[in-house]
N, C-alpha and C. Protein backbone atom coordinates (compact mmCIF):
# COMPACT_ATOMS: atom_id res chain seq x y z
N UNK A 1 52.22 62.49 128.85
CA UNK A 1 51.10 62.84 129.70
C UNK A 1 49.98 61.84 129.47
N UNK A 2 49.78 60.47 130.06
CA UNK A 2 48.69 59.84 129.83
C UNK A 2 47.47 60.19 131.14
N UNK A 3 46.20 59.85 130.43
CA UNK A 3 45.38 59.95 131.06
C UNK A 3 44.75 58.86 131.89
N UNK A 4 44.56 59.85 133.71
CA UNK A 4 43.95 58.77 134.74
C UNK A 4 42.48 57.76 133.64
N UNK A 5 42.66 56.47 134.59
CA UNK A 5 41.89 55.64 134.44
C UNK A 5 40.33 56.43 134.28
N UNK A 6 39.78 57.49 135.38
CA UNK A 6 38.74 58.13 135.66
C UNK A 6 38.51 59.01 134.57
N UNK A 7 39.28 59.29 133.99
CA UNK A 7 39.43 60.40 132.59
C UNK A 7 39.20 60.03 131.88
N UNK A 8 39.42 58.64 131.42
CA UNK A 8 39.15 58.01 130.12
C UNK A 8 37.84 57.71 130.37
N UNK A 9 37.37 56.97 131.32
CA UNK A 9 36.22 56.71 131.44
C UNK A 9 35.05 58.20 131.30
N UNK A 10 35.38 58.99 131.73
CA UNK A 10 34.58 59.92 131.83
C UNK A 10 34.65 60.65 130.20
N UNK A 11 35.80 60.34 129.55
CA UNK A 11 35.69 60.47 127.80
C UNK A 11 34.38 59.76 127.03
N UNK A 12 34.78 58.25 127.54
CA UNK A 12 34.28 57.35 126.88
C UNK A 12 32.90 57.55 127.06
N UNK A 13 32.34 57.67 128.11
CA UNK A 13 30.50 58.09 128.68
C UNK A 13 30.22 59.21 127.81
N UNK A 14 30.77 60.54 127.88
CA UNK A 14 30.54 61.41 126.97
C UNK A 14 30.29 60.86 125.69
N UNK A 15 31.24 60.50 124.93
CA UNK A 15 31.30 60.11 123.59
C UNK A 15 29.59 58.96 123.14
N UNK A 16 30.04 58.38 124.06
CA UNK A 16 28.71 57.34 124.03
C UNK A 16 27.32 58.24 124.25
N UNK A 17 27.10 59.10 124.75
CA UNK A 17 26.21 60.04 125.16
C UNK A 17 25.59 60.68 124.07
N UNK A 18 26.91 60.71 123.24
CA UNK A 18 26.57 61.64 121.81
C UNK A 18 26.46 63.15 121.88
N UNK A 19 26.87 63.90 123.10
CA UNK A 19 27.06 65.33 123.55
C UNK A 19 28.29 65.67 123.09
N UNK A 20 27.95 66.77 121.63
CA UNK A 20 29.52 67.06 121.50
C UNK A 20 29.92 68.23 122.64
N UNK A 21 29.15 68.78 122.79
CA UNK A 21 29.68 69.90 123.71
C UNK A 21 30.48 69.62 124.78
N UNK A 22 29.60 68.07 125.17
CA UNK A 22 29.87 67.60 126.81
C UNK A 22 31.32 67.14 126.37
N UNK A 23 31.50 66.60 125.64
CA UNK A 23 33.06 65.66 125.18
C UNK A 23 33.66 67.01 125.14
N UNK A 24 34.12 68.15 124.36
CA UNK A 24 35.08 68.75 124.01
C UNK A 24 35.39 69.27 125.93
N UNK A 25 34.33 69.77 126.62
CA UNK A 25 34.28 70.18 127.83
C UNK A 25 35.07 69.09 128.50
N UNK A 26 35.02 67.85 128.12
CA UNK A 26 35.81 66.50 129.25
C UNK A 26 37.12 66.47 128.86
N UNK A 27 37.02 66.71 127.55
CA UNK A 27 38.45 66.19 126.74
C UNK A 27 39.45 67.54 127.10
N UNK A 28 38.80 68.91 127.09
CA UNK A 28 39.80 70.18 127.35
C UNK A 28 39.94 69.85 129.02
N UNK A 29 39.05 69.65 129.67
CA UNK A 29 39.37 69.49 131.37
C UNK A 29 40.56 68.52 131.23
N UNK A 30 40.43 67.15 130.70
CA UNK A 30 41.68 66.31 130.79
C UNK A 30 42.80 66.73 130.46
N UNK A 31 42.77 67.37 129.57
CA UNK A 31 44.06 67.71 128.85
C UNK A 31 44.78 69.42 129.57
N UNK A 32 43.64 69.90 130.58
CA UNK A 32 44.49 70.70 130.93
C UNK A 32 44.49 70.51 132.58
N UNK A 33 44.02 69.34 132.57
CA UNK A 33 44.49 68.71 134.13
C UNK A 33 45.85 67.92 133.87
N UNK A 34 46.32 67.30 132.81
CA UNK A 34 47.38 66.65 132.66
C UNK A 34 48.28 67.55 132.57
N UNK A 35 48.13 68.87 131.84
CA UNK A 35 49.59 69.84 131.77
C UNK A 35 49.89 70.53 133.19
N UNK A 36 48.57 70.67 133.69
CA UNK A 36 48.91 71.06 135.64
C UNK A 36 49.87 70.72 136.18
N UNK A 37 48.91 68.89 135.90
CA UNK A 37 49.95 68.02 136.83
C UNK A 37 51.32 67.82 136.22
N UNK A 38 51.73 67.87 135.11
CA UNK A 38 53.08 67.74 134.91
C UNK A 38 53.99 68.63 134.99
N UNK A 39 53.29 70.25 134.57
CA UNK A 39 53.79 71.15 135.21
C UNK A 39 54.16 70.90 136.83
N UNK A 40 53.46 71.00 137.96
CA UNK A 40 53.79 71.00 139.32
C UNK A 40 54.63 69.94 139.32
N UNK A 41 54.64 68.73 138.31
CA UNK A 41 55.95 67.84 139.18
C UNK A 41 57.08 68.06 138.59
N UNK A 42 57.18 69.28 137.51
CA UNK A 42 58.52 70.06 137.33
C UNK A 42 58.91 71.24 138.10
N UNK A 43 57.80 71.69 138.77
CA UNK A 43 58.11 72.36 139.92
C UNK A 43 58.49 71.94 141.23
N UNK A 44 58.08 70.30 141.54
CA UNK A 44 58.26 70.43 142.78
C UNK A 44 59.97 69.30 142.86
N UNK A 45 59.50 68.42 141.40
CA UNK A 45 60.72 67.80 141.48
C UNK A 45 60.75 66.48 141.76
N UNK A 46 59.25 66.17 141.68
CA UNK A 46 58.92 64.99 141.46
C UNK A 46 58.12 64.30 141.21
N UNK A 47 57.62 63.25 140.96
CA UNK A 47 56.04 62.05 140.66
C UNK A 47 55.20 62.55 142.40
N UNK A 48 53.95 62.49 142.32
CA UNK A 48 52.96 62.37 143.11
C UNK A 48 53.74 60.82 144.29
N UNK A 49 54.00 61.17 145.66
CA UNK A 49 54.07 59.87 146.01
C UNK A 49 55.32 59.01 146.16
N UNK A 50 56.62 60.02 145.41
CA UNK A 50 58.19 59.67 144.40
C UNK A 50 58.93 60.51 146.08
N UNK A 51 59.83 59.29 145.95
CA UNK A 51 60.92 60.26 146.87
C UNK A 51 61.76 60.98 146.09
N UNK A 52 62.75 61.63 146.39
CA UNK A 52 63.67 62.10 145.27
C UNK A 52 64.72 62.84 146.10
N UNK A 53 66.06 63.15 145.84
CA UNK A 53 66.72 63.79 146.30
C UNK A 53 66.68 65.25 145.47
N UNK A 54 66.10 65.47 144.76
CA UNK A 54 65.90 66.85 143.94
C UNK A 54 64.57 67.40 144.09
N UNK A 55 63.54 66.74 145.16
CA UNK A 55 62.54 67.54 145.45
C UNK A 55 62.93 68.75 146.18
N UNK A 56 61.84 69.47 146.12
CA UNK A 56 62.27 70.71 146.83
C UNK A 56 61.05 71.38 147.50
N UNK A 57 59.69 70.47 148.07
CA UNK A 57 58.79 70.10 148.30
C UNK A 57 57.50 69.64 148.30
N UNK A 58 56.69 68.96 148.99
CA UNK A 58 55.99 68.55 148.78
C UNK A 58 54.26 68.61 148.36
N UNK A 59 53.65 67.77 148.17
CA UNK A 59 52.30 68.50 147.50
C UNK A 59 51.17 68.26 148.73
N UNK A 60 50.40 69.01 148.92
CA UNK A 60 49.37 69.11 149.84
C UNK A 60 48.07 69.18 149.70
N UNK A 61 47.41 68.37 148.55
CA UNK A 61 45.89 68.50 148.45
C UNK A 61 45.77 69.23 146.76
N UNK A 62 44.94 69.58 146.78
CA UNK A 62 44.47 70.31 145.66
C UNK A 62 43.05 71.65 145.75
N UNK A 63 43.28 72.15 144.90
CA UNK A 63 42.04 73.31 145.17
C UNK A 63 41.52 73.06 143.61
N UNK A 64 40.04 73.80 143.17
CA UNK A 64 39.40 73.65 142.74
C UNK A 64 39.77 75.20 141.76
N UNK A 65 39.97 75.52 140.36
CA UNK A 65 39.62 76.69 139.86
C UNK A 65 38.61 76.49 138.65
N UNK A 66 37.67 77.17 138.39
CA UNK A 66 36.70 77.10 137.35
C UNK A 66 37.49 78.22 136.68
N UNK A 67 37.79 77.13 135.05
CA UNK A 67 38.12 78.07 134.00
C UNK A 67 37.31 78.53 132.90
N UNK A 68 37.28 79.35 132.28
CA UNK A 68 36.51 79.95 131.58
C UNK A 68 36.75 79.68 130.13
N UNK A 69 36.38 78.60 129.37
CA UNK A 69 36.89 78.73 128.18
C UNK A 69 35.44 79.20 127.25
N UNK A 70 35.90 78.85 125.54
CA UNK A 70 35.03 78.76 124.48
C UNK A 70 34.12 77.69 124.42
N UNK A 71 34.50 76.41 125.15
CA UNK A 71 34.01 75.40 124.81
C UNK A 71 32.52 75.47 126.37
N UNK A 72 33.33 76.14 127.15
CA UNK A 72 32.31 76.26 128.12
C UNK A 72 33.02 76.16 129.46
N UNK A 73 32.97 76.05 130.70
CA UNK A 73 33.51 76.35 131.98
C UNK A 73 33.82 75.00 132.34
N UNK A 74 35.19 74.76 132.92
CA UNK A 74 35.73 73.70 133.30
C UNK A 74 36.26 73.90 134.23
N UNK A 75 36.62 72.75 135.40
CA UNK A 75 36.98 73.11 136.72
C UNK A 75 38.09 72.08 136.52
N UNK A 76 39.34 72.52 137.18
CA UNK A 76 40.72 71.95 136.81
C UNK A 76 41.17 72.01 138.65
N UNK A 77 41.72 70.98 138.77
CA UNK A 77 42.64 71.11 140.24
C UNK A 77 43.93 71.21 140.37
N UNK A 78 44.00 72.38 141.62
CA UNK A 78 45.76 73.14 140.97
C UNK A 78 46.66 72.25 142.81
N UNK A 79 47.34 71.84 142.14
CA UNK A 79 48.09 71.34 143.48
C UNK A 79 48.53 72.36 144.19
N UNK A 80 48.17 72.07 145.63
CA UNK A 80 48.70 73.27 146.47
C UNK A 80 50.25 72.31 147.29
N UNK A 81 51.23 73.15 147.54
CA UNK A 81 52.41 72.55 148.06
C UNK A 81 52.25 73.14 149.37
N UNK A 82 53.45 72.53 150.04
CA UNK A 82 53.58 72.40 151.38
C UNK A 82 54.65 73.84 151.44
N UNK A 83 55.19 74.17 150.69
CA UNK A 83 56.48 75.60 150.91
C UNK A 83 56.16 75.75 149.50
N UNK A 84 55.71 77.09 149.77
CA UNK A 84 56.23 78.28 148.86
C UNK A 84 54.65 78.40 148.10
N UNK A 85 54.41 78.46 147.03
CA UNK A 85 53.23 78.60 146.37
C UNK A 85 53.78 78.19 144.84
N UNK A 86 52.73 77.22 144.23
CA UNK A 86 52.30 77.28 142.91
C UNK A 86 51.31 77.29 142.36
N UNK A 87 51.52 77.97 140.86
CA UNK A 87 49.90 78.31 140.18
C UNK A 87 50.77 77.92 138.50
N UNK A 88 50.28 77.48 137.78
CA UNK A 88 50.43 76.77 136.52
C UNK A 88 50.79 78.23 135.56
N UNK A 89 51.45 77.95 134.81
CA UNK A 89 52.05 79.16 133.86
C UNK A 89 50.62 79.23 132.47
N UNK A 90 50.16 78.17 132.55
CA UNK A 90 49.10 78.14 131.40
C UNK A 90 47.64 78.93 132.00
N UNK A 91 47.39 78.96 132.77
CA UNK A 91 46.83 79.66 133.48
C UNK A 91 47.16 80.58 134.25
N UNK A 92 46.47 81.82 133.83
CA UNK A 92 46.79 83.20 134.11
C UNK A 92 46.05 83.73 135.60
N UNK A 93 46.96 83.69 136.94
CA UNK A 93 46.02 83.71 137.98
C UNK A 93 45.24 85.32 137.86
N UNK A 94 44.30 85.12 138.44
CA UNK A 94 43.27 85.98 138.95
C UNK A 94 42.77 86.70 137.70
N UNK A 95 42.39 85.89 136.78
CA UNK A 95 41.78 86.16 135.55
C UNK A 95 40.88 86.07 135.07
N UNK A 96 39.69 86.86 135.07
CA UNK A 96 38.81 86.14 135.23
C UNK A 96 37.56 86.26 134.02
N UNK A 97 38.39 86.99 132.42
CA UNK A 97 37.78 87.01 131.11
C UNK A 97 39.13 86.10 130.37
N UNK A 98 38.73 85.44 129.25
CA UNK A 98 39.36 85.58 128.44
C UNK A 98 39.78 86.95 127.87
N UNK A 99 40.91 86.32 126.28
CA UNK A 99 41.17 87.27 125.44
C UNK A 99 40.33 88.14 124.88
N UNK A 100 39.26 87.46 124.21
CA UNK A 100 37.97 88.09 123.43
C UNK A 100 37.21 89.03 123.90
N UNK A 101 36.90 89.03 125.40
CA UNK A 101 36.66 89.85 126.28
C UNK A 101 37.26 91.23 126.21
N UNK A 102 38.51 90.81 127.18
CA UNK A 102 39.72 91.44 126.98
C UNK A 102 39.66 92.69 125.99
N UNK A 103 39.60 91.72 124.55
CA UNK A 103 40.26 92.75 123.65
C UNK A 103 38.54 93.56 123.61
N UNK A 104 37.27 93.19 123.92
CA UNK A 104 36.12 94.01 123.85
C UNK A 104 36.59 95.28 124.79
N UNK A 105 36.77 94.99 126.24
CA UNK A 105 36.86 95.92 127.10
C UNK A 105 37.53 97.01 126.71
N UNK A 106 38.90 96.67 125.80
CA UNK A 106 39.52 97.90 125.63
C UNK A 106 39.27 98.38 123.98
N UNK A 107 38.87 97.97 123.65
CA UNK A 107 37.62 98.47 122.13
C UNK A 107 37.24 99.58 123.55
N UNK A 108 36.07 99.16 124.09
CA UNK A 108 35.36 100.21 124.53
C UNK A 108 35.87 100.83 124.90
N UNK A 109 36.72 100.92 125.56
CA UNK A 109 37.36 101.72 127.18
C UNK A 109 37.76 103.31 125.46
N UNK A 110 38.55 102.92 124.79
CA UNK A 110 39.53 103.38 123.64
C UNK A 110 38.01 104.35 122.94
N UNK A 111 36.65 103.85 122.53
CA UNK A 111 35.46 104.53 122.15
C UNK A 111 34.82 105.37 123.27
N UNK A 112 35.21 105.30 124.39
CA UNK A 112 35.08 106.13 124.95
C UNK A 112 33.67 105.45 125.43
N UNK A 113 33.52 104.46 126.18
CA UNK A 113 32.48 103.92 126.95
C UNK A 113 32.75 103.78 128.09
N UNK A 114 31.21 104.02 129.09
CA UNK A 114 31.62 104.33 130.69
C UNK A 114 31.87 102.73 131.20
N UNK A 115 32.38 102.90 132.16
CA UNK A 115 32.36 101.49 132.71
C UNK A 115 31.39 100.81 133.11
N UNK A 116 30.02 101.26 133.61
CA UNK A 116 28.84 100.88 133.22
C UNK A 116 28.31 100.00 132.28
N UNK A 117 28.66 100.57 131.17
CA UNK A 117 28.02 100.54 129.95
C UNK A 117 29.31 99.10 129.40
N UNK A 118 30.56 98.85 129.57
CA UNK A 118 31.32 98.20 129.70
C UNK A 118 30.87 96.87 130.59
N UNK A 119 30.27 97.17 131.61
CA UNK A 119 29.65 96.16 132.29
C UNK A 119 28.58 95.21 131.57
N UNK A 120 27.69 95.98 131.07
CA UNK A 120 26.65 95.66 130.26
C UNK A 120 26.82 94.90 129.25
N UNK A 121 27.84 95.15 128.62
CA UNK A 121 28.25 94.57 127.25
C UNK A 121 28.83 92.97 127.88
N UNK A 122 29.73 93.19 128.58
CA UNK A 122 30.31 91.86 129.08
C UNK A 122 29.09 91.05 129.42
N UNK A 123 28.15 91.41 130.45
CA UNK A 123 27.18 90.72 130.18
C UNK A 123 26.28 90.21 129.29
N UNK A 124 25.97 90.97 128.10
CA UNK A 124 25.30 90.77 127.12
C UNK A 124 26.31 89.85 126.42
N UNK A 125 27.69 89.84 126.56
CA UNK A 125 28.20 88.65 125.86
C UNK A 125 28.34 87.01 126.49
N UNK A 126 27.89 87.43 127.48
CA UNK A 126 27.58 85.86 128.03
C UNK A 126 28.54 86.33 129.51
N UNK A 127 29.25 86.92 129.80
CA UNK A 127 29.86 87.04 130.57
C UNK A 127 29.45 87.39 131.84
N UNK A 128 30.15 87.01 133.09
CA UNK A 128 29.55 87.29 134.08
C UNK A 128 29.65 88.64 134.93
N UNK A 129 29.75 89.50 134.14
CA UNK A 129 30.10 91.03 134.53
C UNK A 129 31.26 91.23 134.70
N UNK A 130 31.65 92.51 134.90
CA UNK A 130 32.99 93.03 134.82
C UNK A 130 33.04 94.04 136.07
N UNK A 131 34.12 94.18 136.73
CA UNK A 131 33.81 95.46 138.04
C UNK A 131 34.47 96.55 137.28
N UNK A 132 34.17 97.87 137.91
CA UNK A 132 34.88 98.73 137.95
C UNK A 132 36.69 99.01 137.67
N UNK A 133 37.25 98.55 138.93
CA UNK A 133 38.86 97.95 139.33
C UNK A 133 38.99 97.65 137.75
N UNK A 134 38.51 96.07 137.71
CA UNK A 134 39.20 95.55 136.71
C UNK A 134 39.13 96.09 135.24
N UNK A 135 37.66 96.66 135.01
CA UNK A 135 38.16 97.70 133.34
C UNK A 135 38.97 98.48 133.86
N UNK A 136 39.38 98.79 134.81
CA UNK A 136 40.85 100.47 135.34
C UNK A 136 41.96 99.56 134.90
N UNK A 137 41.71 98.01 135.37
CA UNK A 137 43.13 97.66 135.50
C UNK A 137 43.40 97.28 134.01
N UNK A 138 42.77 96.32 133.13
CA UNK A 138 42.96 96.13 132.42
C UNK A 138 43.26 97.69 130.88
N UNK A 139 42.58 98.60 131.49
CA UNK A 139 42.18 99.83 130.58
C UNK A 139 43.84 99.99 131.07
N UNK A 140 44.36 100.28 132.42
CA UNK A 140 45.93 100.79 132.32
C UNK A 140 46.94 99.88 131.81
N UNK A 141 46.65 98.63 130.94
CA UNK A 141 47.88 97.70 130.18
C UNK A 141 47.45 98.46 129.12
N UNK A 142 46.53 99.08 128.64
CA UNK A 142 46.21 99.47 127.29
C UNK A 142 46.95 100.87 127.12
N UNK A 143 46.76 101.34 128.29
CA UNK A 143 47.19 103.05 128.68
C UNK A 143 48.96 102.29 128.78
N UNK A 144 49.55 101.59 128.69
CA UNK A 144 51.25 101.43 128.77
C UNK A 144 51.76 101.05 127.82
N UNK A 145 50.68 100.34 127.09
CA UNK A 145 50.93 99.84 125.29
C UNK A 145 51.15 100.84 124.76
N UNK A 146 50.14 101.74 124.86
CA UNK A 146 49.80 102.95 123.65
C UNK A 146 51.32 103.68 123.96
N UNK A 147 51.58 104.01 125.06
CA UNK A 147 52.27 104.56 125.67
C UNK A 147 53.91 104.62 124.90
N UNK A 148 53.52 103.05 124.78
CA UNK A 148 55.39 102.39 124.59
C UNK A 148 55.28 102.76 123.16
N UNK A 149 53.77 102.30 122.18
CA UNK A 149 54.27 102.44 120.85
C UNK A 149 54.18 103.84 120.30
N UNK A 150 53.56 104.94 121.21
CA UNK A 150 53.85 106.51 120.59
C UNK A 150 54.86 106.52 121.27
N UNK A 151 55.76 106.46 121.93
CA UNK A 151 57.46 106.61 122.06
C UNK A 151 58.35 105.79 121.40
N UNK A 152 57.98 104.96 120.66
CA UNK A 152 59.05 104.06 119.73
C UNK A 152 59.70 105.35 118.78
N UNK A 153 61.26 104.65 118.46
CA UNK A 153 61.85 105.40 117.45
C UNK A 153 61.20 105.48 116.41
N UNK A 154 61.04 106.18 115.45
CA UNK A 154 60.98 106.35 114.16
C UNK A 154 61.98 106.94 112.87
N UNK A 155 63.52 107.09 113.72
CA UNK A 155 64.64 107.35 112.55
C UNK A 155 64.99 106.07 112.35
N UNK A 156 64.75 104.62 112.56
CA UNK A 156 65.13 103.77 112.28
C UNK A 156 65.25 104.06 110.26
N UNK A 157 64.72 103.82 110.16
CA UNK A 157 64.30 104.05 108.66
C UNK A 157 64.28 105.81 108.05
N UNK A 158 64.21 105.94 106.96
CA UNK A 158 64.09 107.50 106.16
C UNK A 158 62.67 106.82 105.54
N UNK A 159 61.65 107.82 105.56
CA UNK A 159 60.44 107.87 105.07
C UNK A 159 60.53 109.12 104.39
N UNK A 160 61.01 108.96 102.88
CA UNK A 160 60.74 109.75 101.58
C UNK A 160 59.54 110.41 101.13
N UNK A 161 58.26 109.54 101.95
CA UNK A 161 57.23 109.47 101.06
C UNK A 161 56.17 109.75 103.01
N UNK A 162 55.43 110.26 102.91
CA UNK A 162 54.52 110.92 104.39
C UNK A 162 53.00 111.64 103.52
N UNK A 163 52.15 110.52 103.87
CA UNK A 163 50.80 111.02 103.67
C UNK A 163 50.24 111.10 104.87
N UNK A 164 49.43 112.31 104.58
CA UNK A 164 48.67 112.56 106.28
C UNK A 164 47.11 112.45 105.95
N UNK A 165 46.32 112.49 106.91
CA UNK A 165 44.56 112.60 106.48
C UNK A 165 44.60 112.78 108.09
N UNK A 166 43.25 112.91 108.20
CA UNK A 166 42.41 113.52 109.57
C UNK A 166 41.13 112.78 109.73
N UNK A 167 40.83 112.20 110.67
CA UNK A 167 39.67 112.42 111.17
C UNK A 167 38.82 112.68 112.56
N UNK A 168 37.83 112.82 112.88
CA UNK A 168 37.17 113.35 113.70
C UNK A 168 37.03 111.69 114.73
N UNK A 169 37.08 111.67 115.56
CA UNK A 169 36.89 110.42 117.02
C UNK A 169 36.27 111.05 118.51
N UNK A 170 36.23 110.40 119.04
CA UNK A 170 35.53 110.35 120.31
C UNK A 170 36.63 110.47 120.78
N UNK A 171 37.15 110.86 121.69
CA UNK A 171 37.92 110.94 123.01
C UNK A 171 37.96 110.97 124.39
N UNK A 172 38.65 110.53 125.54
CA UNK A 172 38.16 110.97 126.75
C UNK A 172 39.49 111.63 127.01
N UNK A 173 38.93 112.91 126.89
CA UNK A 173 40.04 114.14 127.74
C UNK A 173 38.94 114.53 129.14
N UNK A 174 40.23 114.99 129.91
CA UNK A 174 39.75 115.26 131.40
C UNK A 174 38.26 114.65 132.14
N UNK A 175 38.39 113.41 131.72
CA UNK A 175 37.27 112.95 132.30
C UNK A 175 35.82 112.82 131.72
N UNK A 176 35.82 113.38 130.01
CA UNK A 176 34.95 113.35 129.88
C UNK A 176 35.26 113.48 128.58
N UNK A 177 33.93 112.66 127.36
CA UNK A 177 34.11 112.46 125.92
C UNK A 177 33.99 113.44 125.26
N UNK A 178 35.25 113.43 124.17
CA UNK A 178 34.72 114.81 122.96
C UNK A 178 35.01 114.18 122.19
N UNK A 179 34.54 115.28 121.08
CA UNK A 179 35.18 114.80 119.72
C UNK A 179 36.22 115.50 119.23
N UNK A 180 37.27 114.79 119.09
CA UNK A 180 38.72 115.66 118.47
C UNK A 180 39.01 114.88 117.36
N UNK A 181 39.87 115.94 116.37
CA UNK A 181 40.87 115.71 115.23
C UNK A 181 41.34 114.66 115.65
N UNK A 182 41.83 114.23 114.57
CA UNK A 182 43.16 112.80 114.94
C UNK A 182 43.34 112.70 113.59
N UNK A 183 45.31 113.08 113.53
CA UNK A 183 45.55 113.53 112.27
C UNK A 183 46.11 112.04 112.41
N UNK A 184 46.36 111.63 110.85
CA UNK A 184 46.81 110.00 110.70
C UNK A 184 48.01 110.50 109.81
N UNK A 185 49.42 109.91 110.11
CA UNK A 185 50.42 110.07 109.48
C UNK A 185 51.24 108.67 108.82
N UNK A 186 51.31 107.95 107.96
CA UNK A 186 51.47 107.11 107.22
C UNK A 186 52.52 106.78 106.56
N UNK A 187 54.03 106.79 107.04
CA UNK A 187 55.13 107.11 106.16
C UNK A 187 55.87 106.00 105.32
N UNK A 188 56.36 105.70 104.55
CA UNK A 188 56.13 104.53 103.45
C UNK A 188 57.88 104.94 102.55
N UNK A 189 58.60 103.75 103.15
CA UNK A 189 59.89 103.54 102.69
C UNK A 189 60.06 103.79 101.61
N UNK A 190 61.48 103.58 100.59
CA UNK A 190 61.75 103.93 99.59
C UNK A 190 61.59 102.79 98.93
N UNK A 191 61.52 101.45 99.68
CA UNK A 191 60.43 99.90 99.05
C UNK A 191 59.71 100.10 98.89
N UNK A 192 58.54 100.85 99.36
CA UNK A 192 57.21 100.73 99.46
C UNK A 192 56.46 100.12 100.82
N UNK A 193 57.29 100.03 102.13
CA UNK A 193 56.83 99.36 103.17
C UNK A 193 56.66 100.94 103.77
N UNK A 194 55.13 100.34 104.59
CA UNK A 194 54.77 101.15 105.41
C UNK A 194 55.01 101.04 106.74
């Protein structure tokens, strides 16, 4: 994956500038404009421009997506094709927090915070708000997790050894927060693995 002539140059100005921020921001745009583009020409089956008898079509322009990183917001161009649709596997379409986010929203959603108040926070973390929809949507991958790991087996193993404790949490039953028990059960092999 080498980098366009325009890329380097636009490294090299940064660097000379003495902006670390601005460099890591040029250097992550390059480097995830180069995996785009090499991605799509394993999708389409060929070089930008390349005839090929193993294409399977062609590229048509480019669109613009602003990504959201740590280092700060970068705008990457996703080749649009002529048949069918592509969107880069490294990029997660219609996404529009990171992980860190992410894992805040469902902290809250789990403490029993309104979506409001979920809104707020995203903003107070720099973020550009959160809707409604999307804490539902993201709150129901959390609601299918929980889901899968209180239905996992547990005779895999014999647990000899079962300590329990309790405590008191927030909950949202029927629409609205209480505080309930939540007994904790802890069962611990005849190794010593829990």
């Amino acid at each position: 994956m080498a980098l366009d002539q325009s890329a380097l140059l636009e490294l090299v100005e940064a660097l000379k500038a003495g902006d670390g921020a601005q460099l890591m921001r040029s250097a992550l745009e390059s480097m995830l404009q180069a995996l785009v583009e090499a991605e799509a020409t394993a999708h389409i089956g060929a070089e930008r421009h390349q005839r090929s008898d193993t294409r399977n079509t062609q590229r048509n322009g480019h669109r613009d997506k602003l990504v959201t990183t740590t280092a700060g917001d970068v705008t990457v161009r996703i080749p649009k094709t002529r048949t069918g649709s592509f969107f880069p596997a490294l990029l997660a379409p219609r996404r529009r927090i990171d992980v860190a986010l992410h894992a805040v929203v469902m902290q809250a959603y789990v403490e029993g915070v309104s979506t409001r108040r979920v809104d707020d926070l995203v903003v107070a973390m720099g973020g550009t708000g959160i809707s409604k929809s999307e804490v539902s949507r993201i709150c129901a991958q959390l609601d299918g997790d929980v889901t899968a790991w209180r239905s996992r087996p547990l005779d895999e193993h014999e647990y000899p050894y079962v300590f329990l404790d309790a405590t008191y949490c927030k909950a949202r039953v029927n629409s609205r927060v209480v505080s309930q028990a939540v007994v904790i059960a802890t069962g611990v092999t005849a190794d010593g693995r829990r």
